[in-house]
Protein backbone atom coordinates (compact mmCIF):
# COMPACT_ATOMS: atom_id res chain seq x y z
CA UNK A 1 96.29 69.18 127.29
CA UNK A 2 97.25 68.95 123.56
CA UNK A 3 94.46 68.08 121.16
CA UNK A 4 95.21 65.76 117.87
CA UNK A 5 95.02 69.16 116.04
CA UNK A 6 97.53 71.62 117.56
CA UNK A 7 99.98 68.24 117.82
CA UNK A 8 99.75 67.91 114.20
CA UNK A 9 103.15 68.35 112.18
CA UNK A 10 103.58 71.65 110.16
CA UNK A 11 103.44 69.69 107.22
CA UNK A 12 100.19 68.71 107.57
CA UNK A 13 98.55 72.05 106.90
CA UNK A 14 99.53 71.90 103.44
CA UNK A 15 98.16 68.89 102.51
CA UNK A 16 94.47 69.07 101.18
CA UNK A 17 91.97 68.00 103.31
CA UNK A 18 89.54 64.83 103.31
CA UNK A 19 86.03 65.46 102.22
CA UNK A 20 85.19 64.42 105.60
CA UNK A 21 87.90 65.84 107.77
CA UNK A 22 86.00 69.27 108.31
CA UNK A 23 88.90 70.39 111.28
CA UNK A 24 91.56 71.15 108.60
CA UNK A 25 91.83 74.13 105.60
CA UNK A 26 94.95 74.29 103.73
CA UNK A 27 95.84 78.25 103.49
CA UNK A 28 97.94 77.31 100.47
CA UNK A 29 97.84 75.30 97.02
CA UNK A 30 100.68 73.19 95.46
CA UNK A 31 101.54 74.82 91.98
CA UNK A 32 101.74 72.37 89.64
CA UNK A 33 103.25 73.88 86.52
CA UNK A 34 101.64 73.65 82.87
CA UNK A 35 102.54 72.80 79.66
CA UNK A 36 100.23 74.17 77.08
CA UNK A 37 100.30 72.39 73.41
CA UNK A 38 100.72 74.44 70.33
CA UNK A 39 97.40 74.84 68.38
CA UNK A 40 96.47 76.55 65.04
CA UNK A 41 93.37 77.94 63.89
CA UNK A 42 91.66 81.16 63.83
CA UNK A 43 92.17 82.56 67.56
CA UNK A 44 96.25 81.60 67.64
CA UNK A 45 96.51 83.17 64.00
CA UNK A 46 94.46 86.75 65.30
CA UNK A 47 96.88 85.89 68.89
CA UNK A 48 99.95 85.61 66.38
CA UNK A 49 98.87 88.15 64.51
CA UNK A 50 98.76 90.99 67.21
CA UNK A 51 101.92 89.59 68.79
CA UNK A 52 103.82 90.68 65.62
CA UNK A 53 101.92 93.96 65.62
CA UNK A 54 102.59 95.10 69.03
CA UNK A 55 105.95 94.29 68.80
CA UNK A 56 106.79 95.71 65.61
CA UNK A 57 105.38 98.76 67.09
CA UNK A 58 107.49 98.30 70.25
CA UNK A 59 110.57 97.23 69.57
CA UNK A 60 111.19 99.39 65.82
CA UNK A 61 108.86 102.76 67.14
CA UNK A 62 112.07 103.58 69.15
CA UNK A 63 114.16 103.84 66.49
CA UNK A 64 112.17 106.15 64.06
CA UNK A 65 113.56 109.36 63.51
CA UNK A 66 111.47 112.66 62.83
CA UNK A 67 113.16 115.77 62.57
CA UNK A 68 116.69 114.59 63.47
CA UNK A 69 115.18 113.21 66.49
CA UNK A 70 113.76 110.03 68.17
CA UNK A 71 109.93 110.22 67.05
CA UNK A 72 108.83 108.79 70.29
CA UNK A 73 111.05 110.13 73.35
CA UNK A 74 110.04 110.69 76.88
CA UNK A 75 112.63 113.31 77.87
CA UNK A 76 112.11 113.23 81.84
CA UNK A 77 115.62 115.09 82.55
CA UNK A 78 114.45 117.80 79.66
CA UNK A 79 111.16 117.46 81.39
CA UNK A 80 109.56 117.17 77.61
CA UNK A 81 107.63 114.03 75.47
CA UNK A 82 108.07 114.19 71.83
CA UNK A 83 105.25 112.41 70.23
CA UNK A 84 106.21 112.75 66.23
CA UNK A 85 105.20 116.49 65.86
CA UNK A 86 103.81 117.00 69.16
CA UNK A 87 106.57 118.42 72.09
CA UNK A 88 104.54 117.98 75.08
CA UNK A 89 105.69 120.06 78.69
CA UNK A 90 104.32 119.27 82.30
CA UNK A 91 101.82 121.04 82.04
CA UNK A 92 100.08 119.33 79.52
CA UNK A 93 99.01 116.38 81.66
CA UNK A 94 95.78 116.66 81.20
CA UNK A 95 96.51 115.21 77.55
CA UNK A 96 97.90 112.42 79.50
CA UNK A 97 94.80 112.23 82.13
CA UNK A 98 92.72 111.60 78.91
CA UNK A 99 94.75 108.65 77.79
CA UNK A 100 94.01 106.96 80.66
CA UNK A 101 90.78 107.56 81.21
CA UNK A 102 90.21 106.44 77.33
CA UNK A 103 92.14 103.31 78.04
CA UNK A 104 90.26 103.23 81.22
CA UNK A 105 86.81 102.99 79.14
CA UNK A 106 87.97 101.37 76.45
CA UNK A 107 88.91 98.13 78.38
CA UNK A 108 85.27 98.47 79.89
CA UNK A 109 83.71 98.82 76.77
CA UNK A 110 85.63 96.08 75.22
CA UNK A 111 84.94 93.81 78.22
CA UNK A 112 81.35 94.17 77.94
CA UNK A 113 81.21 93.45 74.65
CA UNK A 114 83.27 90.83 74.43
CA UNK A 115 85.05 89.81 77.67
CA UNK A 116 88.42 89.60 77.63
CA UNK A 117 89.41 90.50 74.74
CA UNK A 118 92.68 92.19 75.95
CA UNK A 119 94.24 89.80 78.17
CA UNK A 120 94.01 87.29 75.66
CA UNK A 121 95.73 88.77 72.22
CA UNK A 122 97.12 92.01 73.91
CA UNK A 123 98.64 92.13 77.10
CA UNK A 124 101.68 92.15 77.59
CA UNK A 125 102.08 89.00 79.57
CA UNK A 126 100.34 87.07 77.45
CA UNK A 127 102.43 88.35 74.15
CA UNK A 128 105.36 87.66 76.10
CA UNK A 129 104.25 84.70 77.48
CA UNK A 130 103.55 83.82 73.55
CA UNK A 131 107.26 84.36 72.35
CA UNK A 132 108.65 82.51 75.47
CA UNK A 133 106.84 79.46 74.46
CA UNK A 134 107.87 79.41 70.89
CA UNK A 135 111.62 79.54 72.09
CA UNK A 136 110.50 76.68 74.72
CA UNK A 137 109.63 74.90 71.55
CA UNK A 138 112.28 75.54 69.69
CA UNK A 139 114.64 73.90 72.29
CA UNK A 140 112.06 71.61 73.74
CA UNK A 141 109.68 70.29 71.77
CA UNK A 142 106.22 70.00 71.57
CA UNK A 143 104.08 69.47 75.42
CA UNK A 144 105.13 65.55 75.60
CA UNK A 145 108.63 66.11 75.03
CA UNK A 146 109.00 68.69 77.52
CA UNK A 147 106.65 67.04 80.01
CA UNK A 148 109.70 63.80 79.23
CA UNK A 149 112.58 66.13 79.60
CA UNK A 150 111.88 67.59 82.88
CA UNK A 151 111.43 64.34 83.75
CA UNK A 152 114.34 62.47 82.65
CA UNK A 153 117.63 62.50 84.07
CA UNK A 154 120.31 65.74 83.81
CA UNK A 155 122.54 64.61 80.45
CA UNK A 156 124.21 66.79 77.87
CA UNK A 157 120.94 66.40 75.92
CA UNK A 158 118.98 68.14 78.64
CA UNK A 159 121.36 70.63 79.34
CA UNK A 160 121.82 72.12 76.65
CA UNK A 161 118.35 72.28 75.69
CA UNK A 162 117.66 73.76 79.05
CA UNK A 163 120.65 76.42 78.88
CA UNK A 164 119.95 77.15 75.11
CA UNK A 165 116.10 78.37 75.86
CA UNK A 166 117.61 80.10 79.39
CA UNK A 167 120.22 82.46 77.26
CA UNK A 168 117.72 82.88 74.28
CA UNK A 169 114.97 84.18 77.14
CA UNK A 170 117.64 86.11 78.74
CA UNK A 171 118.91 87.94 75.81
CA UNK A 172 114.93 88.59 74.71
CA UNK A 173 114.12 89.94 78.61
CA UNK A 174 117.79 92.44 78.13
CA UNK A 175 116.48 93.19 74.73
CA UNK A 176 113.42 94.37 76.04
CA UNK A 177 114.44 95.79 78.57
CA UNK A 178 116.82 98.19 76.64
CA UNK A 179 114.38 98.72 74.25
CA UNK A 180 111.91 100.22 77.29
CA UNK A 181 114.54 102.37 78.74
CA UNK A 182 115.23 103.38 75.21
CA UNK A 183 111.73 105.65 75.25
CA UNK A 184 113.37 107.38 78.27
CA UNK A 185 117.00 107.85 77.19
CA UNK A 186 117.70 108.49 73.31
CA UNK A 187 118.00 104.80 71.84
CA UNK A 188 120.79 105.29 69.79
CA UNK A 189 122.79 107.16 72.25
CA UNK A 190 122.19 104.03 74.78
CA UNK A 191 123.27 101.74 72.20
CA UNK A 192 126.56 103.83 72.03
CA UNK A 193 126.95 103.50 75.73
CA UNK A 194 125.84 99.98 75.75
CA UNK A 195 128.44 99.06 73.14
CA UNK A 196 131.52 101.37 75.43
CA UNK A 197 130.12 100.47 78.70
CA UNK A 198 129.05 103.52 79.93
CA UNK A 199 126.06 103.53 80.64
CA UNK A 200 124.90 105.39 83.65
CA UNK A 201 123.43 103.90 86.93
CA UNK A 202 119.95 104.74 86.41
CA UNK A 203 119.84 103.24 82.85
CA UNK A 204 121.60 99.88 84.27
CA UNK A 205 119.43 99.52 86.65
CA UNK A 206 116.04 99.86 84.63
CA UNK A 207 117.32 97.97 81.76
CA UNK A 208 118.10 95.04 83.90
CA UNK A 209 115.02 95.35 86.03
CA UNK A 210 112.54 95.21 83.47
CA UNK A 211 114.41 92.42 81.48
CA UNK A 212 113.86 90.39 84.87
CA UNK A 213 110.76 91.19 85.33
CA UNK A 214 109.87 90.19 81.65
CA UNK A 215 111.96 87.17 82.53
CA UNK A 216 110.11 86.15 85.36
CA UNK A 217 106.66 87.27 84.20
CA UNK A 218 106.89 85.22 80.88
CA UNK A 219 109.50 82.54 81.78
CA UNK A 220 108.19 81.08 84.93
CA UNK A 221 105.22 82.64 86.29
CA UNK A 222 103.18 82.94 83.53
CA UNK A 223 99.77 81.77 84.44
CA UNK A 224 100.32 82.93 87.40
CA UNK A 225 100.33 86.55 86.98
CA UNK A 226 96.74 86.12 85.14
CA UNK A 227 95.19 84.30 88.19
CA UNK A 228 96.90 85.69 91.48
CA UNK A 229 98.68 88.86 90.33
CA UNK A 230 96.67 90.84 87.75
CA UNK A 231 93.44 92.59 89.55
CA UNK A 232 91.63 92.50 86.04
CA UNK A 233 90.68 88.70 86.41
CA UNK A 234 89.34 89.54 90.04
CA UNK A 235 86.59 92.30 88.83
CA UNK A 236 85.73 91.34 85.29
CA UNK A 237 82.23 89.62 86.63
CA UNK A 238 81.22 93.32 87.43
CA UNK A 239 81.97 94.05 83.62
CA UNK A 240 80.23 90.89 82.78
CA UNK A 241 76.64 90.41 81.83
CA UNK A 242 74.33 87.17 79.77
CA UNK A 243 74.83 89.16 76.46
CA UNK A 244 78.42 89.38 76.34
CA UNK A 245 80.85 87.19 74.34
CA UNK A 246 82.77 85.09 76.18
CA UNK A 247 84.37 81.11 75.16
CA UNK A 248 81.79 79.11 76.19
CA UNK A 249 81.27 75.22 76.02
CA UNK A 250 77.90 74.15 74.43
CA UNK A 251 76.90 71.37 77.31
CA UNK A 252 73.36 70.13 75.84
CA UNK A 253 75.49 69.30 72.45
CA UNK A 254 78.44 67.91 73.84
CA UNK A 255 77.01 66.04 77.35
CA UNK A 256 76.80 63.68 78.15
CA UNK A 257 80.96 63.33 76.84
CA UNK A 258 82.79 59.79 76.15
CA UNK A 259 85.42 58.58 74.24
CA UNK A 260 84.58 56.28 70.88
CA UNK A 261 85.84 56.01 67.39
CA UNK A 262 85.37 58.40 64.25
CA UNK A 263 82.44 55.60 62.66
CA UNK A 264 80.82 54.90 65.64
CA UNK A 265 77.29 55.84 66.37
CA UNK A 266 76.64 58.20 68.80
CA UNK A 267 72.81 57.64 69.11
CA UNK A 268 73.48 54.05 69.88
CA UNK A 269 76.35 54.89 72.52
CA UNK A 270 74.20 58.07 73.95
CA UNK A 271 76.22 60.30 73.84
CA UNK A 272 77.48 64.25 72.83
CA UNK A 273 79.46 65.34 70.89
CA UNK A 274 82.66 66.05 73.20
CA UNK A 275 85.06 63.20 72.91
CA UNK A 276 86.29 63.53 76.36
CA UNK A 277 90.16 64.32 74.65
CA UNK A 278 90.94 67.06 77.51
CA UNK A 279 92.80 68.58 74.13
CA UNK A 280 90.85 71.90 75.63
CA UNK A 281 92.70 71.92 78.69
CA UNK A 282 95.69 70.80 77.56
CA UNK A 283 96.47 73.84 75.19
CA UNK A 284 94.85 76.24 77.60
CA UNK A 285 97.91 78.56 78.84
CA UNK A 286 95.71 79.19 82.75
CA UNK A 287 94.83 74.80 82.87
CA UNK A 288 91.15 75.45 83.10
CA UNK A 289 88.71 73.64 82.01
CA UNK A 290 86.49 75.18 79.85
CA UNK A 291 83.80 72.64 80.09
CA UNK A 292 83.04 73.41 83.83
CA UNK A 293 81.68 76.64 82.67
CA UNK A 294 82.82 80.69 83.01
CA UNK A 295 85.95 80.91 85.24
CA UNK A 296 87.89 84.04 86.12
CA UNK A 297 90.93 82.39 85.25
CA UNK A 298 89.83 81.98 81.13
CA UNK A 299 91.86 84.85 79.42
CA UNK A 300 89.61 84.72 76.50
CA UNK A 301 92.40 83.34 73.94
CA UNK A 302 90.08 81.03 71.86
CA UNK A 303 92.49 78.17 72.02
CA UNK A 304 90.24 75.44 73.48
CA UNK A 305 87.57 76.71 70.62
CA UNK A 306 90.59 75.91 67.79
CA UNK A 307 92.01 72.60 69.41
CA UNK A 308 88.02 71.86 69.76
CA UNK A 309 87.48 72.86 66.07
CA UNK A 310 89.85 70.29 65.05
CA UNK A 311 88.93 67.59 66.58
CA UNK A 312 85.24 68.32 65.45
CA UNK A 313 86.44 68.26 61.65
CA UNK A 314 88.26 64.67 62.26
CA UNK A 315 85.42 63.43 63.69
CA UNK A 316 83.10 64.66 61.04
CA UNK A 317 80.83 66.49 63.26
CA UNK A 318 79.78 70.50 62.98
CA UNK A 319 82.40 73.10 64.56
CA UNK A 320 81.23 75.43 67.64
CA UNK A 321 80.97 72.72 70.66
CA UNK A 322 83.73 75.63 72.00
CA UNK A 323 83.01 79.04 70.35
CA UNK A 324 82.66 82.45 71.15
CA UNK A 325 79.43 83.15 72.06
CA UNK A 326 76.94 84.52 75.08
CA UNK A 327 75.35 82.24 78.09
CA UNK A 328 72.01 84.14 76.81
CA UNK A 329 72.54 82.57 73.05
CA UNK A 330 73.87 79.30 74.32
CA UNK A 331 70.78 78.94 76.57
CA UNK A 332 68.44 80.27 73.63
CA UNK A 333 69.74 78.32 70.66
CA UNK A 334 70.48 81.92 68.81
CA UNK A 335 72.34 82.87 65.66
CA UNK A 336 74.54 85.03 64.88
CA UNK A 337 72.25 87.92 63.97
CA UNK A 338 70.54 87.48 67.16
CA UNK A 339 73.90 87.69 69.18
CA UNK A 340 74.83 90.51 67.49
CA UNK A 341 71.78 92.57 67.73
CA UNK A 342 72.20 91.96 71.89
CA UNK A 343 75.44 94.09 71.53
CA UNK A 344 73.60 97.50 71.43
CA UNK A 345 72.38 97.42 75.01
CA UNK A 346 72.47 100.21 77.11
CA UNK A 347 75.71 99.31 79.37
CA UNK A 348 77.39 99.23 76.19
CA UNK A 349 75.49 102.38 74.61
CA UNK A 350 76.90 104.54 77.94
CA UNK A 351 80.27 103.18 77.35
CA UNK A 352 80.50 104.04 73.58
CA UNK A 353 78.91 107.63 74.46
CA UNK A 354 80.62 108.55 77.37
CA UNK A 355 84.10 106.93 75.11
CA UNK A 356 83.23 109.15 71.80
CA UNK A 357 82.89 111.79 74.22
CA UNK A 358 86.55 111.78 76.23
CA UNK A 359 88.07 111.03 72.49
CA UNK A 360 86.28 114.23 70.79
CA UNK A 361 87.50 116.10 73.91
CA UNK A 362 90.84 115.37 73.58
CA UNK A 363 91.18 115.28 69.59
CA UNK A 364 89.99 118.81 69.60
CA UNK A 365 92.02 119.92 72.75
CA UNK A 366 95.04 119.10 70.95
CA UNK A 367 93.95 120.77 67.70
CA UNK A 368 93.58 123.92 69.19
CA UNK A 369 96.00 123.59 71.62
CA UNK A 370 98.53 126.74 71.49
CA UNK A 371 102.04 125.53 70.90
CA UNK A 372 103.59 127.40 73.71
CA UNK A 373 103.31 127.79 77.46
CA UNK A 374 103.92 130.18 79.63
CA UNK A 375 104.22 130.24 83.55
CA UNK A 376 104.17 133.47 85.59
CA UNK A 377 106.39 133.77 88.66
CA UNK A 378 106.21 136.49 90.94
CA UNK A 379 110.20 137.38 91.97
CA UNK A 380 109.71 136.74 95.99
CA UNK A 381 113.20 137.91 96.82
CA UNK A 382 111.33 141.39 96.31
CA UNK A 383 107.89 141.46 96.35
CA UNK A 384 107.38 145.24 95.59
CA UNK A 385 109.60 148.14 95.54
CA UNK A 386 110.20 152.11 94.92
CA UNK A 387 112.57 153.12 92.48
CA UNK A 388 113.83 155.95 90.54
CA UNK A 389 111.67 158.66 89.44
CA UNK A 390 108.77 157.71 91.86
CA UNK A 391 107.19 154.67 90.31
CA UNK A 392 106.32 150.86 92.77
CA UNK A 393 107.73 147.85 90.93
CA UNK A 394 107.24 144.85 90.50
CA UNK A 395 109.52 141.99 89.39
CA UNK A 396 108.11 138.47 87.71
CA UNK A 397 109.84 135.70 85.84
CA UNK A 398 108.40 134.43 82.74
CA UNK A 399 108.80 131.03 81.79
CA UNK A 400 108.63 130.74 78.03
CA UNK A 401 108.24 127.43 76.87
CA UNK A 402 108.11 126.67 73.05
CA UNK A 403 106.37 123.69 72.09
CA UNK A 404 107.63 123.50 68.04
CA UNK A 405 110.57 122.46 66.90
CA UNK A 406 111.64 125.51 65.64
CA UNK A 407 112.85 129.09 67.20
CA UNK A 408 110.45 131.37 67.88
CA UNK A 409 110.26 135.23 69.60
CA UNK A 410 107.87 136.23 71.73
CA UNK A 411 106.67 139.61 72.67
CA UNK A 412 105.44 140.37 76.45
CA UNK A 413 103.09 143.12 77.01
CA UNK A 414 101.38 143.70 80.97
CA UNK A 415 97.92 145.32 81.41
CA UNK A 416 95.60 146.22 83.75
CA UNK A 417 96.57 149.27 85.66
CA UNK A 418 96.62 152.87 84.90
CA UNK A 419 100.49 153.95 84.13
CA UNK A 420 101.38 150.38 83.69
CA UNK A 421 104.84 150.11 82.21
CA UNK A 422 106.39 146.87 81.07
CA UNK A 423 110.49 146.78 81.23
CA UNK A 424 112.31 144.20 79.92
CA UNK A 425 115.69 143.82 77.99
CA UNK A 426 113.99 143.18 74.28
CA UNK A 427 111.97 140.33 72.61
CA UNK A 428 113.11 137.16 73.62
CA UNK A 429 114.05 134.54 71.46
CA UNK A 430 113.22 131.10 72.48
CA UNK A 431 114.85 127.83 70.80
CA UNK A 432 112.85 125.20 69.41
CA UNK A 433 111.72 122.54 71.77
CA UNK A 434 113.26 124.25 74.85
CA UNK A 435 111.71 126.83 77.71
CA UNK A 436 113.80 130.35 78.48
CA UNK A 437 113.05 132.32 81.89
CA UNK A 438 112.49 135.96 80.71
CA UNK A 439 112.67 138.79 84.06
CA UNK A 440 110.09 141.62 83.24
CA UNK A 441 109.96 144.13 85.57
CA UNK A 442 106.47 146.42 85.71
CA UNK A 443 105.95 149.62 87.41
CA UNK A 444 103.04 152.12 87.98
CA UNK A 445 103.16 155.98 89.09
CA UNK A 446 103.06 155.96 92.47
CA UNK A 447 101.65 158.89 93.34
CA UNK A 448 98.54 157.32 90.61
CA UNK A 449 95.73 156.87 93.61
CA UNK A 450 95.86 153.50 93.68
CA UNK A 451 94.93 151.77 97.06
CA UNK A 452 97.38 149.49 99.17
CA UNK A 453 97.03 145.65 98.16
CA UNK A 454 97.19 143.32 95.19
CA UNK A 455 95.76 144.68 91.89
CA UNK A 456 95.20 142.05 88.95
CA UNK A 457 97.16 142.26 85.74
CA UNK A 458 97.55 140.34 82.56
CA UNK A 459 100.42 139.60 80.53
CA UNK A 460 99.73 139.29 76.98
CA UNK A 461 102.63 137.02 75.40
CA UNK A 462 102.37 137.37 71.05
CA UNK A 463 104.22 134.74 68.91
CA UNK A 464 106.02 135.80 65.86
CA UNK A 465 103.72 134.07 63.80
CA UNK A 466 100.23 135.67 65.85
CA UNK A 467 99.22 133.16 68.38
CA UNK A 468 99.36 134.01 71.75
CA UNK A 469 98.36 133.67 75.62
CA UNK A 470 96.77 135.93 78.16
CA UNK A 471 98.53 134.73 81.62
CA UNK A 472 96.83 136.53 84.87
CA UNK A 473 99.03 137.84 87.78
CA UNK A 474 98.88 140.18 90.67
CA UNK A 475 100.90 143.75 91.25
CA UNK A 476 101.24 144.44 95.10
CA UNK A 477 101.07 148.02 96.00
CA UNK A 478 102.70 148.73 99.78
CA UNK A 479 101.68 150.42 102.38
């Protein structure tokens, strides 16, 4: 026997629920897409400002040259990453470990501090999302006209507003996308191919994958990478404490809220200073509220605290009913100086320690860092041998790796064993930025005493210019 809930239509599920109908969740929410309104002030100018920073670094970095080369080139096929002077092999990962982990602690330490700082004038998807809009503009108009042409009627009007903005995002997202495969692949080479259309498989594919994904991420789903997508917005509150600086909404000045005119009295009406002109959630890229207090879905962007400012100088009263500030200071009436002398705590003390720390290490890694590697191979085709004139050899394969950018010759010495000989067919010469495989073959007396087994050795590998590397190995004696 059927009960009024499993007879229910499908449909049903997905509508929301009465506050009394307690026999009914809906698994899923209606998007309801958003049109933020431009603002100006301080925040969008900083927001502006480090969208043309980041992409100025982004988009030109690829094509600066240093030494008749790209200046920033991740060679995977070479298996080499030119950094300006620095020619960095595999085996230098641990350079790479130490980004991370200072990115790692640097978004923790910036967090704590002062929330989220990067999602609002740094991440990608919100600099993105940032230049998407101001072509939407462009095309559209300001957040009532497009809110009236997605509502009105398909005309020539509408289409070629809509196409317009489609081709100018899709020719941004390929743009981007060429420019990110460009890191990977020689820049001005792939503009050659581009232009002949040649370009290989693997280059097609990433450019045009990553120019969707930009198209997609900042086109469309927008707010919705912030709040669903990103993990960031899910485990900020563990980064999160009373002291740090977050966009907050002062609620004892601005409650109780109401609409009234610029001369009217507010004693008389009772009431705060918030004007009740949703202008905060209306230029707020997530649609939050900022007046219901913290929410994981603020980025941090300041835009509620300019539109806010605004209306706060029309109106005559002082700014900061939105501002940038700490629940702690809110709650205690504090200034500035006392906001600021709540920074130094000790979460943020560790952080700035443990950051100067992995920094130092790293700076002074690659200072002293020797600008060539060298692997040791032991020839397993034959492991140990006897050959003319009574002496056990040994075969390796040296891989010489230069890390400069220009040629350099080595010289390869093995010790550790009385008799040792090394044999190899002169001092190699190894071209800049490139690796050469050098055979050295070592032998020892056989009739010397020594005992069945592996024996350590060293090679010693000198530079023409001094420097040099002490590699350890083993020589097998037989049985």
């Amino acid at each position: 026997m059927s009960t009024p809930e499993s007879s229910a239509p499908v449909g049903a599920a997905q509508q929301t629920p009465d506050a009394d109908d307690d026999g009914l969740v809906s698994l899923y929410q209606a998007h309801k897409k958003i049109y933020p309104r431009s603002v100006s002030g301080l925040f969008s100018k900083w927001r502006w400002g480090l969208v043309w920073l980041t992409q100025l670094v982004f988009y030109g970095l690829a094509w600066l040259q240093w030494n008749d080369r790209q200046a920033v080139l991740f060679d995977l096929e070479a298996r080499r990453f030119y950094i300006f002077g620095l020619v960095l092999y595999p085996q230098d990962f641990i350079y790479l470990t130490g980004i991370l982990v200072i990115s790692a602690l640097s978004l923790f330490l910036f967090t704590a501090v002062a929330g989220r700082l990067w999602c609002g004038y740094a991440c990608p998807q919100t600099v993105y999302t940032e230049m998407f809009l101001w072509i939407e503009h462009r095309f559209e108009g300001d957040r009532s006209a497009r809110m009236r042409l997605d509502e009105s009627p398909w005309s020539f009007n509408k289409l070629w507003r809509k196409g317009g903005k489609q081709l100018a995002w899709v020719f941004l997202a390929l743009w981007t996308g060429f420019t990110f495969v460009g890191y990977f692949t020689p820049i001005r080479q792939l503009a050659v191919q581009v232009m002949h259309w040649t370009l290989g498989p693997w280059e097609t594919f990433w450019i045009f994958f990553y120019g969707f994904a930009t198209y997609g991420n900042a086109g469309f789903m927008r707010e919705q990478v912030c709040k669903y997508m990103c993990p960031y917005a899910r485990f900020q509150s563990a980064m999160f404490d009373k002291d740090t600086l977050i966009v907050t909404y002062d609620a004892e000045r601005g409650e109780p809220r109401g609409a009234r005119s610029r001369k009217a009295d507010r004693a008389k009406l009772a009431v705060g200073d918030c004007v009740d002109c949703t202008l905060c959630v209306q230029v707020c890229p997530t649609g939050i509220d900022i007046r219901k207090g913290l929410q994981y879905e603020c980025i941090g962007c300041g835009a509620c605290a300019d539109v806010c400012d605004t209306v706060m100088d029309k109106m005559g009263y002082s700014r900061g009913l939105v501002r940038y500030s700490t629940e702690q200071a809110v709650a205690e009436h504090w200034g500035r100086k006392q906001i600021v002398a709540h920074i130094l705590r000790p979460r943020v003390l560790v952080y700035s320690a443990i950051l100067g720390a992995v920094v130092l290490a790293v700076v002074v890694g690659l200072a002293l860092r020797t600008p060539f590697k060298v692997d040791v191979v032991r020839d397993r085709a034959s492991l140990a041998r006897i050959v003319a004139g009574g002496k056990i050899e040994n075969i390796y394969r040296l891989q010489v790796m230069n890390a400069t950018e220009r040629e350099r010759q080595f010289k390869i010495e093995a010790r550790g064993m009385p008799g040792l000989v090394t044999i190899l067919d002169g001092d190699p010469k190894v071209a800049a930025a490139a690796s050469l495989w050098v055979p050295v073959r070592i032998q020892v007396p056989a009739d010397g005493g020594l005992a069945p087994g592996s024996h350590p050795i060293e090679f010693d590998i000198q530079a023409d210019d001094g420097e040099r590397l002490h590699e350890k190995s083993v020589f097998l004696i037989p049985r």
